[in-house]
N, C-alpha and C. Protein backbone atom coordinates (compact mmCIF):
# COMPACT_ATOMS: atom_id res chain seq x y z
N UNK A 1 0.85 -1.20 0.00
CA UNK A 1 0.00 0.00 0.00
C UNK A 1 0.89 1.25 0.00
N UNK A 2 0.56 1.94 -1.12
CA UNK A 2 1.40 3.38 -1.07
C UNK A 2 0.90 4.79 -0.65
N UNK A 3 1.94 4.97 -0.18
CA UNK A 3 0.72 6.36 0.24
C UNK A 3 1.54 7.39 -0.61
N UNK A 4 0.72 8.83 -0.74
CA UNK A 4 1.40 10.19 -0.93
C UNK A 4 1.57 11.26 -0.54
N UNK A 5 2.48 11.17 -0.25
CA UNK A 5 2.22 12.93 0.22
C UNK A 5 1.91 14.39 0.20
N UNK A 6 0.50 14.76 0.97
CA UNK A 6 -0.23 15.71 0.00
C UNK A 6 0.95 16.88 -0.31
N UNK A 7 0.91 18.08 -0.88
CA UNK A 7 1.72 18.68 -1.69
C UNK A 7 0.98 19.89 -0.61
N UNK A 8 2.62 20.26 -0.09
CA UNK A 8 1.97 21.34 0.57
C UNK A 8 1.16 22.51 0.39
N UNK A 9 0.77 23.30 0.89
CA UNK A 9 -0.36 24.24 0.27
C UNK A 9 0.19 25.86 1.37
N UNK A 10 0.12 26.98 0.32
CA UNK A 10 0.92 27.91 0.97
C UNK A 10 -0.42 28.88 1.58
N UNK A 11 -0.34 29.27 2.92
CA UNK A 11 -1.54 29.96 3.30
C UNK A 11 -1.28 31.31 3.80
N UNK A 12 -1.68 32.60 3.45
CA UNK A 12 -1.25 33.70 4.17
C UNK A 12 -2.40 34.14 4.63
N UNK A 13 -1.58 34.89 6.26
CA UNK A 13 -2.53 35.20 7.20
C UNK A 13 -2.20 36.62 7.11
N UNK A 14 -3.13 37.54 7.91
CA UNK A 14 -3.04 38.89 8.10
C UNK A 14 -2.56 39.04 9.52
N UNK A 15 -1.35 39.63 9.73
CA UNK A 15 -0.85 39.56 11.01
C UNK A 15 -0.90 41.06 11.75
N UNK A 16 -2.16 42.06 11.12
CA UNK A 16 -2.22 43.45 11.92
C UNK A 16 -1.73 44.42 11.25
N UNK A 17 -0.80 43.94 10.79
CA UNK A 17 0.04 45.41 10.40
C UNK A 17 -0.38 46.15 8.89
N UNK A 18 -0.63 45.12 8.18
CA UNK A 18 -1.38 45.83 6.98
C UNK A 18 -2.63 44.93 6.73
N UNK A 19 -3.43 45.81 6.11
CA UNK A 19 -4.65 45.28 5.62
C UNK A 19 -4.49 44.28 4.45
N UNK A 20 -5.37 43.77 4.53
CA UNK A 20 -5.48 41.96 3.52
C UNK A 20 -5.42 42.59 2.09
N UNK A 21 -5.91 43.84 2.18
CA UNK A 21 -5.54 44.58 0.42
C UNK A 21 -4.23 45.13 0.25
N UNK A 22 -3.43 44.49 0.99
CA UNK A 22 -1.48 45.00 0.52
C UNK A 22 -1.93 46.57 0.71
N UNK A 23 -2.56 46.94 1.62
CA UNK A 23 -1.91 48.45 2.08
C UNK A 23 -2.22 48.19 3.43
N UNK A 24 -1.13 49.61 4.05
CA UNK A 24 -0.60 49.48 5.02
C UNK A 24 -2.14 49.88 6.05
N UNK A 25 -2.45 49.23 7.50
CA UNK A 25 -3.70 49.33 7.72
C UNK A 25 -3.92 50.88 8.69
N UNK A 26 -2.80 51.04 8.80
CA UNK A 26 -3.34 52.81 8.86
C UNK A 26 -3.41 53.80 7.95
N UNK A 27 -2.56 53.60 7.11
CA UNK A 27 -2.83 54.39 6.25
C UNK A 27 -5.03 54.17 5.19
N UNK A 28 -5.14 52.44 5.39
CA UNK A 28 -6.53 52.10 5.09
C UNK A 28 -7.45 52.63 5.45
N UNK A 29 -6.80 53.08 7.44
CA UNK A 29 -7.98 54.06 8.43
C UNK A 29 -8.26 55.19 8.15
N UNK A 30 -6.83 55.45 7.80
CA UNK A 30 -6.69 57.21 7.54
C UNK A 30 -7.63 57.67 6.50
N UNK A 31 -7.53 56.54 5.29
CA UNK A 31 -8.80 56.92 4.25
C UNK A 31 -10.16 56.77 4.41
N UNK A 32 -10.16 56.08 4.75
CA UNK A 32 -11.93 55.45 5.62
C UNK A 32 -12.76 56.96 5.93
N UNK A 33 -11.36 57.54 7.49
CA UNK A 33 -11.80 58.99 8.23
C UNK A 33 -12.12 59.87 6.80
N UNK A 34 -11.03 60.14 6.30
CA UNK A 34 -11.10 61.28 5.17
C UNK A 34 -12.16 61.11 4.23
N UNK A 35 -12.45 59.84 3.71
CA UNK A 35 -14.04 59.46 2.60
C UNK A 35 -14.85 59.81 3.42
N UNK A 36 -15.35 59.70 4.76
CA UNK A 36 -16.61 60.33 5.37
C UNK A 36 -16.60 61.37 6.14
N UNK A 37 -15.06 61.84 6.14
CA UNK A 37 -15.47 63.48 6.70
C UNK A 37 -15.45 64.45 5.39
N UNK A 38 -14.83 64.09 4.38
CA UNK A 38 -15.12 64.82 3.12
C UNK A 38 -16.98 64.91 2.75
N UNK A 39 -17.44 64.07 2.79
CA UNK A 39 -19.14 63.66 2.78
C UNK A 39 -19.54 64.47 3.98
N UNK A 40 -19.02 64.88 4.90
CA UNK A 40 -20.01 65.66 5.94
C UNK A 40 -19.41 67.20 5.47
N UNK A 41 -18.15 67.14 5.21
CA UNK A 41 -17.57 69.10 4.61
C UNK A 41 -18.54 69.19 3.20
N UNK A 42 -18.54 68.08 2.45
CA UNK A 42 -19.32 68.16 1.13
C UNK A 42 -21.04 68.91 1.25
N UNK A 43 -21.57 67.99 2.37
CA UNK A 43 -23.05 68.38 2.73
C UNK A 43 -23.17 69.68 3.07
N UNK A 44 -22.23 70.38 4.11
CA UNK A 44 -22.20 71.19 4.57
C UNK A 44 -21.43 72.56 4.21
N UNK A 45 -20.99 72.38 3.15
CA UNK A 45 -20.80 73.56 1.88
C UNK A 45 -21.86 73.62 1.00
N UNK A 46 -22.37 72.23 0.56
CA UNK A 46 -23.57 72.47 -0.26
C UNK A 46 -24.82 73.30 0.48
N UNK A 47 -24.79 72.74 1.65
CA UNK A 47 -25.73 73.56 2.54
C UNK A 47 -25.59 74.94 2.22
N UNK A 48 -24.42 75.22 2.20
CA UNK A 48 -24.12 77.01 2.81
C UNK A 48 -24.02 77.51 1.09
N UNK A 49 -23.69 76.98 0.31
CA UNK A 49 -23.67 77.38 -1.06
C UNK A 49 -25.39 77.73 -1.53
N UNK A 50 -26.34 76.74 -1.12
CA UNK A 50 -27.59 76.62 -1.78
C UNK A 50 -28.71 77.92 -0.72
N UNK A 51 -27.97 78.11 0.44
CA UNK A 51 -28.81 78.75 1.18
C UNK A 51 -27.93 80.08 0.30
N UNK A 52 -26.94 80.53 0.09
CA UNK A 52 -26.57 81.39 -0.30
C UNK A 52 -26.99 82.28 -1.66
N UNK A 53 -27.10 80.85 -2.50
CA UNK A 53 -27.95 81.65 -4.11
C UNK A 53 -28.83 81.80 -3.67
N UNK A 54 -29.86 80.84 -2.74
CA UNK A 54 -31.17 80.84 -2.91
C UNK A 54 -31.71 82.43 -2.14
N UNK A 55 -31.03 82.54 -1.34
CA UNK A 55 -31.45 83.72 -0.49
C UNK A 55 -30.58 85.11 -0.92
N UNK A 56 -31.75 86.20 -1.78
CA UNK A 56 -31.50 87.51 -1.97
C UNK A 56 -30.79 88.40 -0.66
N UNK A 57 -31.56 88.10 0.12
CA UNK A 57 -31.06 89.28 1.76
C UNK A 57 -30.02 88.35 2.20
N UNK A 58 -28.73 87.47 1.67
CA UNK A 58 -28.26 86.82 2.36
C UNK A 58 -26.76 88.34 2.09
N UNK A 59 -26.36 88.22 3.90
CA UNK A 59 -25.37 89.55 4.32
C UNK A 59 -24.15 88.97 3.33
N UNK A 60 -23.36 90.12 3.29
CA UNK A 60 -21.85 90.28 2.62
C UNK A 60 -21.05 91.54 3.69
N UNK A 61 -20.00 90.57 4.54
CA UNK A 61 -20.06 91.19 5.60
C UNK A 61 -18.44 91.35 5.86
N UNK A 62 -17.98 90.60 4.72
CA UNK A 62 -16.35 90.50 4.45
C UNK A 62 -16.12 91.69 3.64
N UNK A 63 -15.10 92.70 4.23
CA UNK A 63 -14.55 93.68 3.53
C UNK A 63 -12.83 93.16 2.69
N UNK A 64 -12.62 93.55 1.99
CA UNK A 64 -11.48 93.45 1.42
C UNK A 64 -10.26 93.36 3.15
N UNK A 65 -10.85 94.42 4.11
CA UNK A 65 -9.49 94.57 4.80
C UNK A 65 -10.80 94.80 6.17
N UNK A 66 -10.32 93.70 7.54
CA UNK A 66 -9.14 92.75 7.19
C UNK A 66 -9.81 91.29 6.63
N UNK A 67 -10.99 91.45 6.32
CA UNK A 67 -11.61 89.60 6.04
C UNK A 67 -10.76 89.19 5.62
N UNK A 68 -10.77 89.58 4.29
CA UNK A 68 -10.46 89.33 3.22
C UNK A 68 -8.95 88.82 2.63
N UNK A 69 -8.22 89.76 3.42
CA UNK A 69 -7.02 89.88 3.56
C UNK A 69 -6.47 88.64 4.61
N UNK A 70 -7.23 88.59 5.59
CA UNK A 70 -6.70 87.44 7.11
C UNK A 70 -7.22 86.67 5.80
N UNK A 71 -8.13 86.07 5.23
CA UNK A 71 -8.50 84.86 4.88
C UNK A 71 -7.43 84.45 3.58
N UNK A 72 -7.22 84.92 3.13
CA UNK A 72 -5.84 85.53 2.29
C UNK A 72 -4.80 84.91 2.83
N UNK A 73 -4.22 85.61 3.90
CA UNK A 73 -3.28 85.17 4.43
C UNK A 73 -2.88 83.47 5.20
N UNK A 74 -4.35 83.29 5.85
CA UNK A 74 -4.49 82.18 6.16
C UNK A 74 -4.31 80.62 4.95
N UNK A 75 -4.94 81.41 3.74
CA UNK A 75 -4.31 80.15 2.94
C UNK A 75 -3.24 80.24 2.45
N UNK A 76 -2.36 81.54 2.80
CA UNK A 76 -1.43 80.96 1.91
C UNK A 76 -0.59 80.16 3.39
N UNK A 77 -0.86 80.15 4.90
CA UNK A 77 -0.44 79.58 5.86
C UNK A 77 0.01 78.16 5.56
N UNK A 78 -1.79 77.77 4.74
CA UNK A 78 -2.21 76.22 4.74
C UNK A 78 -1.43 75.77 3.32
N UNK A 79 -1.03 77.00 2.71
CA UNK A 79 -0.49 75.90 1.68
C UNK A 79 0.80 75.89 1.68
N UNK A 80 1.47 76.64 2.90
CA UNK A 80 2.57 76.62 3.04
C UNK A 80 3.12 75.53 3.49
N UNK A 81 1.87 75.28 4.36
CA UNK A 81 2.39 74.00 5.23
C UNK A 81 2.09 72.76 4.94
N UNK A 82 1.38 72.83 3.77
CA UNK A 82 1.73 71.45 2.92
C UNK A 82 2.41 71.37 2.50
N UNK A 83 3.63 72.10 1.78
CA UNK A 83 4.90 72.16 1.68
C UNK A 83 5.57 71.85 2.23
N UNK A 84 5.61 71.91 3.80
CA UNK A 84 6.58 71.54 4.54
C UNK A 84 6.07 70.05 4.99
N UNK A 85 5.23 70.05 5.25
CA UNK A 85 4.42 68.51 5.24
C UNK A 85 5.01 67.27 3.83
N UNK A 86 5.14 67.74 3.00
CA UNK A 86 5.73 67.24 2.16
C UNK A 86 7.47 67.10 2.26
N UNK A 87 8.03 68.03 2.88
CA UNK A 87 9.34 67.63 2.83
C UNK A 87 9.50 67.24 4.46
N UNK A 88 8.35 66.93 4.85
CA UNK A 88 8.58 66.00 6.03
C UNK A 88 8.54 64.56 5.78
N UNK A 89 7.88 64.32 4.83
CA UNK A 89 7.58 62.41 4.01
C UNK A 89 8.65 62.20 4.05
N UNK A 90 9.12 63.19 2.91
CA UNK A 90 10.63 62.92 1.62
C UNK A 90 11.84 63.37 3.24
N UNK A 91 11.83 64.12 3.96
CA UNK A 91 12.93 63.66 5.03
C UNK A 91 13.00 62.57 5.28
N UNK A 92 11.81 61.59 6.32
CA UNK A 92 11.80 61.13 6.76
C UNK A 92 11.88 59.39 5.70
N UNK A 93 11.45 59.35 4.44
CA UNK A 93 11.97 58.39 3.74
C UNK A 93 13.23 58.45 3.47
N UNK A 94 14.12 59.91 3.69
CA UNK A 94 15.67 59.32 3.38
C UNK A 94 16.09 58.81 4.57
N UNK A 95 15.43 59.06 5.36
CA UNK A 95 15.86 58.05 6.98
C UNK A 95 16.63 59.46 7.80
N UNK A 96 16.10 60.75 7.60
CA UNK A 96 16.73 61.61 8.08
C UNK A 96 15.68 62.89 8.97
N UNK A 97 15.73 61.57 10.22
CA UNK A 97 14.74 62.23 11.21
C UNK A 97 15.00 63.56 11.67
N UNK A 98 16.19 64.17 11.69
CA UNK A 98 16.05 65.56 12.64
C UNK A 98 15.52 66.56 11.28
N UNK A 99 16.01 66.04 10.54
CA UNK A 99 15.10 67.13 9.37
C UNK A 99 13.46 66.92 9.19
N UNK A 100 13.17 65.81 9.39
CA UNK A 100 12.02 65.27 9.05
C UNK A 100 11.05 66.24 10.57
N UNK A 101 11.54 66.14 11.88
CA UNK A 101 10.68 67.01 12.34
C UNK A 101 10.82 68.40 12.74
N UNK A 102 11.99 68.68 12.20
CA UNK A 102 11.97 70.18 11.81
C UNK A 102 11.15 70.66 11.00
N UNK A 103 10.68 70.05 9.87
CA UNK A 103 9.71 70.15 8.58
C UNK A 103 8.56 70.25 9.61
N UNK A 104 8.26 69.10 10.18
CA UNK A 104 6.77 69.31 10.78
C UNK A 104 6.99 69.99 11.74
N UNK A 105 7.53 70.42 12.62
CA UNK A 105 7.38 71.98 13.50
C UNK A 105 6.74 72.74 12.69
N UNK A 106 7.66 73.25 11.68
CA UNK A 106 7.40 74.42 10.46
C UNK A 106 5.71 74.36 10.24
N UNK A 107 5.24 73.36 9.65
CA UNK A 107 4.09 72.60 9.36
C UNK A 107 3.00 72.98 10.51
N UNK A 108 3.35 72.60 11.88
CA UNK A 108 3.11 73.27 13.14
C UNK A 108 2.98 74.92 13.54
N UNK A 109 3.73 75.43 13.54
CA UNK A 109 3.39 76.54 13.36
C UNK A 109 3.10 77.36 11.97
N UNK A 110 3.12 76.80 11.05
CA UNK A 110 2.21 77.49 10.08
C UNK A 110 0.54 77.40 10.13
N UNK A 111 0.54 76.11 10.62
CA UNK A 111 -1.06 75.61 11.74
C UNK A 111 -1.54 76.85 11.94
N UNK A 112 -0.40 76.99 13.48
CA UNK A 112 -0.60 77.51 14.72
C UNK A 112 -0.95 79.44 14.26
N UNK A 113 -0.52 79.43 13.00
CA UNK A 113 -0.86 80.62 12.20
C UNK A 113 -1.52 81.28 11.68
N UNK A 114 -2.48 79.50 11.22
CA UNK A 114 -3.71 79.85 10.77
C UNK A 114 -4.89 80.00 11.72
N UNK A 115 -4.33 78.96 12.94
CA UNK A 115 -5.63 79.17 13.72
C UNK A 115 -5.39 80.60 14.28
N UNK A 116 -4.46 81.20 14.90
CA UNK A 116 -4.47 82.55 15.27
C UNK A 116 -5.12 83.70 14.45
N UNK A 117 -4.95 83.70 13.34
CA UNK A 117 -5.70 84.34 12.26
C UNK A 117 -7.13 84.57 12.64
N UNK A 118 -7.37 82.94 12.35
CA UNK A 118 -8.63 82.73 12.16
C UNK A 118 -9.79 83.63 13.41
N UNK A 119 -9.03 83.13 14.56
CA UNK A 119 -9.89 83.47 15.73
C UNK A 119 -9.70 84.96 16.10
N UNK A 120 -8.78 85.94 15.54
CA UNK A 120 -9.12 87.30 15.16
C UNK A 120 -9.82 88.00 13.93
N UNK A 121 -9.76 86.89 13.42
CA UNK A 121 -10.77 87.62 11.90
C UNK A 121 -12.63 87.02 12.97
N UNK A 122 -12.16 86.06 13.44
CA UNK A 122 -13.13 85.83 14.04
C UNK A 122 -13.83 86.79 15.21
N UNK A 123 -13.32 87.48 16.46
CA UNK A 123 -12.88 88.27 17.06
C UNK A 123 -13.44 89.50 16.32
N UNK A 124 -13.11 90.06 15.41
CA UNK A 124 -13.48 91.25 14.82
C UNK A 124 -14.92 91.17 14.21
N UNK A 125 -15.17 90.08 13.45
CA UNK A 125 -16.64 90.16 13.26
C UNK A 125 -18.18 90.27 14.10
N UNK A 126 -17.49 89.62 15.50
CA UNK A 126 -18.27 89.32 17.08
C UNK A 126 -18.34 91.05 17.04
N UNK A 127 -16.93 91.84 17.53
CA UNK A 127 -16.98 92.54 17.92
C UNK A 127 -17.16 93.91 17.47
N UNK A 128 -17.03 94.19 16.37
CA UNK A 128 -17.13 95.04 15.52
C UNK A 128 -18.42 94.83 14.43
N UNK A 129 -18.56 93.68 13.65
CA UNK A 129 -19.49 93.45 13.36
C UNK A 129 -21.34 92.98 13.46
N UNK A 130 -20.55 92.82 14.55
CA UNK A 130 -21.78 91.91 15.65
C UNK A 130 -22.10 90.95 15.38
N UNK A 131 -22.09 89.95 14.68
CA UNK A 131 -21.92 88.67 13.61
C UNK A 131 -21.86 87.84 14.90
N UNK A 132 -22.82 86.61 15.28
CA UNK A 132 -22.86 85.58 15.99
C UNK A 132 -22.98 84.76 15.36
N UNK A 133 -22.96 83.09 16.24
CA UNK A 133 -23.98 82.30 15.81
C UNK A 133 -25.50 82.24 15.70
N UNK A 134 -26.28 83.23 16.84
CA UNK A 134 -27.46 83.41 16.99
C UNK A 134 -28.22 84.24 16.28
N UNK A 135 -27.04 85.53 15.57
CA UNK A 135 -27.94 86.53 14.87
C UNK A 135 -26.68 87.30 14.09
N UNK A 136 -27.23 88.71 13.52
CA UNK A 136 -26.38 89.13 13.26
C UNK A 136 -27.35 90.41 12.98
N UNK A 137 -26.60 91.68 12.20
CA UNK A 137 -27.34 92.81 11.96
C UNK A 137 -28.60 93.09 10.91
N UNK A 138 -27.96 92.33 9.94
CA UNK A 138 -28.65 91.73 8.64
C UNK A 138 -30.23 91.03 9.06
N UNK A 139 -30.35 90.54 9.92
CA UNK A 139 -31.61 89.39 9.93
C UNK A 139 -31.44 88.44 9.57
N UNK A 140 -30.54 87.65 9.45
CA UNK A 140 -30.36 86.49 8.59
C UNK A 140 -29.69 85.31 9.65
N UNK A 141 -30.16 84.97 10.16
CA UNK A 141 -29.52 84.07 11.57
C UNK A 141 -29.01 83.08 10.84
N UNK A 142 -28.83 82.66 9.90
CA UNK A 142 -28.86 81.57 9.32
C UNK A 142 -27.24 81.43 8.59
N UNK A 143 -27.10 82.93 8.53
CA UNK A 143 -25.50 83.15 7.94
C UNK A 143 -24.56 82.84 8.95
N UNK A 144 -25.00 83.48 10.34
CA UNK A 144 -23.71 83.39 11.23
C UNK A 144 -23.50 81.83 11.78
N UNK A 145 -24.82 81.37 12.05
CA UNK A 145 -24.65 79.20 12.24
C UNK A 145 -24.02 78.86 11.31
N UNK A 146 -24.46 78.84 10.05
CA UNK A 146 -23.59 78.41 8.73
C UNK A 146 -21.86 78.36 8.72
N UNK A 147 -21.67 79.86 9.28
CA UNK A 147 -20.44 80.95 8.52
C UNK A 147 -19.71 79.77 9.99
N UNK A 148 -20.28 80.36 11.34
CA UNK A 148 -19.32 79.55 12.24
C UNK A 148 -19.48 78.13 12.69
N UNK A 149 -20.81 77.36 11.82
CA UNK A 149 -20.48 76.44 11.96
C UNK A 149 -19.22 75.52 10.91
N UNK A 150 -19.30 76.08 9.91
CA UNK A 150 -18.33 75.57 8.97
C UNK A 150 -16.84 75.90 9.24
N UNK A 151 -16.38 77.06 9.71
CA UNK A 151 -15.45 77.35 9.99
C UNK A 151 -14.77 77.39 11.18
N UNK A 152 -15.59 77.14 12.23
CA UNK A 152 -15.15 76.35 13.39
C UNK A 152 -14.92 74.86 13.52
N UNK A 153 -15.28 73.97 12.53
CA UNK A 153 -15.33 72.38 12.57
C UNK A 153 -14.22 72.38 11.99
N UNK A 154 -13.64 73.26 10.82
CA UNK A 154 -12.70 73.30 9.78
C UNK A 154 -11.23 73.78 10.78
N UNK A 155 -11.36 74.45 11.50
CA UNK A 155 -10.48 74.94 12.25
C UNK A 155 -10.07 73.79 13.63
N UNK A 156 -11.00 73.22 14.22
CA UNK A 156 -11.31 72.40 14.85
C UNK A 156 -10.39 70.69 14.52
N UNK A 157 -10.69 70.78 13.19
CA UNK A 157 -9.12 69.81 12.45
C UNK A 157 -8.24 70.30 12.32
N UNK A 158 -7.69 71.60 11.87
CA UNK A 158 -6.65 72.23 12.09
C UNK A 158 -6.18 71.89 13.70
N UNK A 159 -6.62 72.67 14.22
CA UNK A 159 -6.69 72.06 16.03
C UNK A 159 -5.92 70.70 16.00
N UNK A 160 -6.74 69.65 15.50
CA UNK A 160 -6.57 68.23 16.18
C UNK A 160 -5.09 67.95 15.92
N UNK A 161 -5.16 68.51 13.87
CA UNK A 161 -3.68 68.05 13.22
C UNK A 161 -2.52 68.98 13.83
N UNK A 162 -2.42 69.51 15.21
CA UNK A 162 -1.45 70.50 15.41
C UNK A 162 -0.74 69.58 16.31
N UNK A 163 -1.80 68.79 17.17
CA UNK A 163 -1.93 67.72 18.30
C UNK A 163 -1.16 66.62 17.85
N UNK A 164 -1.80 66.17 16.72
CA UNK A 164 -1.05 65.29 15.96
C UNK A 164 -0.02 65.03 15.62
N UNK A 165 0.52 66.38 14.60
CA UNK A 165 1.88 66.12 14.27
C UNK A 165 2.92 66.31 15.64
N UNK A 166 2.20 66.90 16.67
CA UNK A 166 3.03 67.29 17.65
C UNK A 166 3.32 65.89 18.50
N UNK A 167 2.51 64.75 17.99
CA UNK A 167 2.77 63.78 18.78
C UNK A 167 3.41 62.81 17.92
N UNK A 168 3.58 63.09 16.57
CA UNK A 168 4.24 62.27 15.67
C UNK A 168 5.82 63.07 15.58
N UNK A 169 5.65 64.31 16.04
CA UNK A 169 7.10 64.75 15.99
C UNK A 169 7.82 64.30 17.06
N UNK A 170 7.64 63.96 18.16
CA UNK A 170 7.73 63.56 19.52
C UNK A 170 8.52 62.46 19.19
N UNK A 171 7.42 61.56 18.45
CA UNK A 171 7.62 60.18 18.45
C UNK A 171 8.98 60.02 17.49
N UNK A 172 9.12 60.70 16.45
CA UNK A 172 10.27 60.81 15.29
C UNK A 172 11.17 61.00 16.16
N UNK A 173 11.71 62.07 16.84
CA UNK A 173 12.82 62.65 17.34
C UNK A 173 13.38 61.15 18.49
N UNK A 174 12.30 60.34 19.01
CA UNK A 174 12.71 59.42 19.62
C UNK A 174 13.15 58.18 18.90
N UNK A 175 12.76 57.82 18.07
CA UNK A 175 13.33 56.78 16.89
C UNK A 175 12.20 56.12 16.57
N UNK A 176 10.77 56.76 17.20
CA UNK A 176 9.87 55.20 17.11
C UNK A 176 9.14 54.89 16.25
N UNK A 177 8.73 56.40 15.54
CA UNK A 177 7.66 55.78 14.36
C UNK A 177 8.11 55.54 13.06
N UNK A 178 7.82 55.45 11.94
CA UNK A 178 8.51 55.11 10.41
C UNK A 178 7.97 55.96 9.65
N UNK A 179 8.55 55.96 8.48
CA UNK A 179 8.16 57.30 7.53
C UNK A 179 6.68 57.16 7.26
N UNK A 180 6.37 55.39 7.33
CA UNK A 180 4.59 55.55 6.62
C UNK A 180 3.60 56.02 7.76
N UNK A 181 3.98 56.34 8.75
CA UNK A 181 3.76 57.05 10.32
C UNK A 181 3.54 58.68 9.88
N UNK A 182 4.44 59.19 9.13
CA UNK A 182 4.57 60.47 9.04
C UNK A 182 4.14 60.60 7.84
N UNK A 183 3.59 60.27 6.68
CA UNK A 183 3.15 60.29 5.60
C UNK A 183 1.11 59.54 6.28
N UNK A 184 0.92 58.95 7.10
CA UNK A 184 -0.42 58.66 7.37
C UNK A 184 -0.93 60.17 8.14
N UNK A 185 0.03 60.81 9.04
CA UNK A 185 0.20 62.10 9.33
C UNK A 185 -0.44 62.92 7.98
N UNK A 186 0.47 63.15 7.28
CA UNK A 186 0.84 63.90 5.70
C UNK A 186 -0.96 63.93 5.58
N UNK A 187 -1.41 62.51 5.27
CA UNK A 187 -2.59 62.65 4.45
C UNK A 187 -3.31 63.22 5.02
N UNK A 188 -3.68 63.45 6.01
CA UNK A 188 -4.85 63.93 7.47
C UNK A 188 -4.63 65.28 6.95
N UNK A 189 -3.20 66.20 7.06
CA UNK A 189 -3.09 67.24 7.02
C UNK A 189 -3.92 68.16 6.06
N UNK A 190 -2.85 67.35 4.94
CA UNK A 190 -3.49 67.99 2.81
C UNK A 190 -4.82 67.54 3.18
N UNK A 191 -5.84 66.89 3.36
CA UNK A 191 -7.03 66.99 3.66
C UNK A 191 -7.82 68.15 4.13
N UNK A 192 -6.92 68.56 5.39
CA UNK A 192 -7.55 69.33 5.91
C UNK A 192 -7.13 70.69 5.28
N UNK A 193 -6.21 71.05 4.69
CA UNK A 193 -5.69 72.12 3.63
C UNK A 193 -6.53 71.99 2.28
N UNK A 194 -6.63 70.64 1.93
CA UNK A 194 -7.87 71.01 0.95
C UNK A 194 -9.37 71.78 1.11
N UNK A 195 -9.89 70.99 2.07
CA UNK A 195 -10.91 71.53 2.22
C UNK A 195 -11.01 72.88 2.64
N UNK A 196 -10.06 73.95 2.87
CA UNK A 196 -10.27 74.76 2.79
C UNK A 196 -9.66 75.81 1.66
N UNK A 197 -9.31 75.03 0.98
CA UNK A 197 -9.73 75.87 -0.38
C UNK A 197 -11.03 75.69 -1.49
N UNK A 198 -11.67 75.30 -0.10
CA UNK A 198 -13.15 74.89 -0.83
C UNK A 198 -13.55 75.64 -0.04
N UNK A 199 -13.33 76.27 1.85
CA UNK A 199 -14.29 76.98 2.08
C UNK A 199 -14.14 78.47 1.97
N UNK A 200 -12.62 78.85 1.49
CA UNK A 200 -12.26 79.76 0.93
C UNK A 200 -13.19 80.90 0.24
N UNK A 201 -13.30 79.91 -1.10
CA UNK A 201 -14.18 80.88 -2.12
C UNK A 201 -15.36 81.04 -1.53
N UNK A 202 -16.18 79.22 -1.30
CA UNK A 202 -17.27 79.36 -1.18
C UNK A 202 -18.14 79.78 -0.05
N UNK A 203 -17.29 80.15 0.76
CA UNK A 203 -17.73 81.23 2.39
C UNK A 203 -17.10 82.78 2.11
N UNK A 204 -15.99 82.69 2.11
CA UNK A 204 -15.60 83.99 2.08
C UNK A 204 -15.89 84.73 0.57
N UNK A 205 -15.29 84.61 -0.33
CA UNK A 205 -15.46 85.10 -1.65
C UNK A 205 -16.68 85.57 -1.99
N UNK A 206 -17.55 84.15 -2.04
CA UNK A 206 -19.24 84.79 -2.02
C UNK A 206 -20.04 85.56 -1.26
N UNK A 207 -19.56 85.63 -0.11
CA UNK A 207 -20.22 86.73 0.81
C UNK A 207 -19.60 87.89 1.54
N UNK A 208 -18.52 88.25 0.01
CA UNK A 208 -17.63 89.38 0.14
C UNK A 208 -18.40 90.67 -0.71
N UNK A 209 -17.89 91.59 0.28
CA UNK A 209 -18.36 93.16 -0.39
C UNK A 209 -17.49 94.15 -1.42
N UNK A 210 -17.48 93.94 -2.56
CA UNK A 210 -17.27 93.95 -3.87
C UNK A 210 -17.50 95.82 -3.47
């Protein structure tokens, strides 16, 4: 009686570290967050876009100086600091950590630049303009919920990603995380720099006084 021997059979398991689709499984998370917070910034520009044509008495309350100008300034903050966000990847893939979180400091306080901005352009409209969430001079209650709800949630990620890189810079300078660490970083950021060159035009621009 002969026997044979079955022919081995090769089996791969998923052991955590990357997802069963050959990408890495944070970077998988990182997209997951960004596909459904893009869908809630999406709703909520369309919101503020459609209340905006649709409504004749809707206020224009941004002057050239300083709205206009802080909001100005603020992107060119955010696109500065995707710049440096970017030569934080490319540091940190040549394996050259003290540059890599020098880049994201930079990245960090170009943040820390925009949110300061923000909350005096903010600041001036309360106080000078009278512009709330509850009302405003205009009659139009509906502008100032809109105006600060969009731009406080938007700022609010700015916020988180300041937290963030500040804890991924931490972690770099100690030896512990890896470049796809600081590039899962990267994507969170340009996300949040995109979307505001979406709320750019379509908050400020449109309900600027020409």
């Amino acid at each position: 009686m002969s026997t044979q021997a079955a022919a081995p059979t090769s089996t791969s398991h998923w052991g955590g570290g990357h997802s069963p689709y050959a990408t890495n499984s944070k970077k998988f998370g990182m997209w997951l967050f960004i596909i459904s917070d893009a869908l809630t910034f999406s709703a909520l520009l369309f919101a503020y876009t459609y209340s905006r044509v649709s409504n004749p008495d809707w206020p224009t309350p941004f002057h050239f100086n300083p709205s206009i100008i802080f909001s100005s300034v603020m992107t060119f903050a955010l696109l500065t600091s995707s710049l440096t966000m970017v030569m934080a990847v490319h540091s940190m893939n040549l394996g050259n950590r003290k540059a890599a979180a020098r880049w994201i400091l930079a990245t960090m306080a170009a943040g820390a630049t925009f949110v300061g901005l923000h909350l005096t352009e903010w600041l001036n409209l309360i106080n000078n303009e009278h512009v709330t969430p509850a009302g405003n001079p205009w009659g139009v209650p509906l502008f100032g919920a809109t105006f600060f709800g969009i731009t406080g949630l938007h700022m609010t990620h700015v916020i988180i990603g300041i937290i963030y890189l500040g804890i991924i810079c931490q972690a770099v300078m100690r030896g512990k995380f890896k470049a796809e660490d600081v590039e899962v970083a990267g994507l969170y950021w340009h996300f949040v720099d995109l979307v505001w060159m979406f709320v750019f035009p379509l908050v400020y621009l449109m309900s600027a006084k020409i």
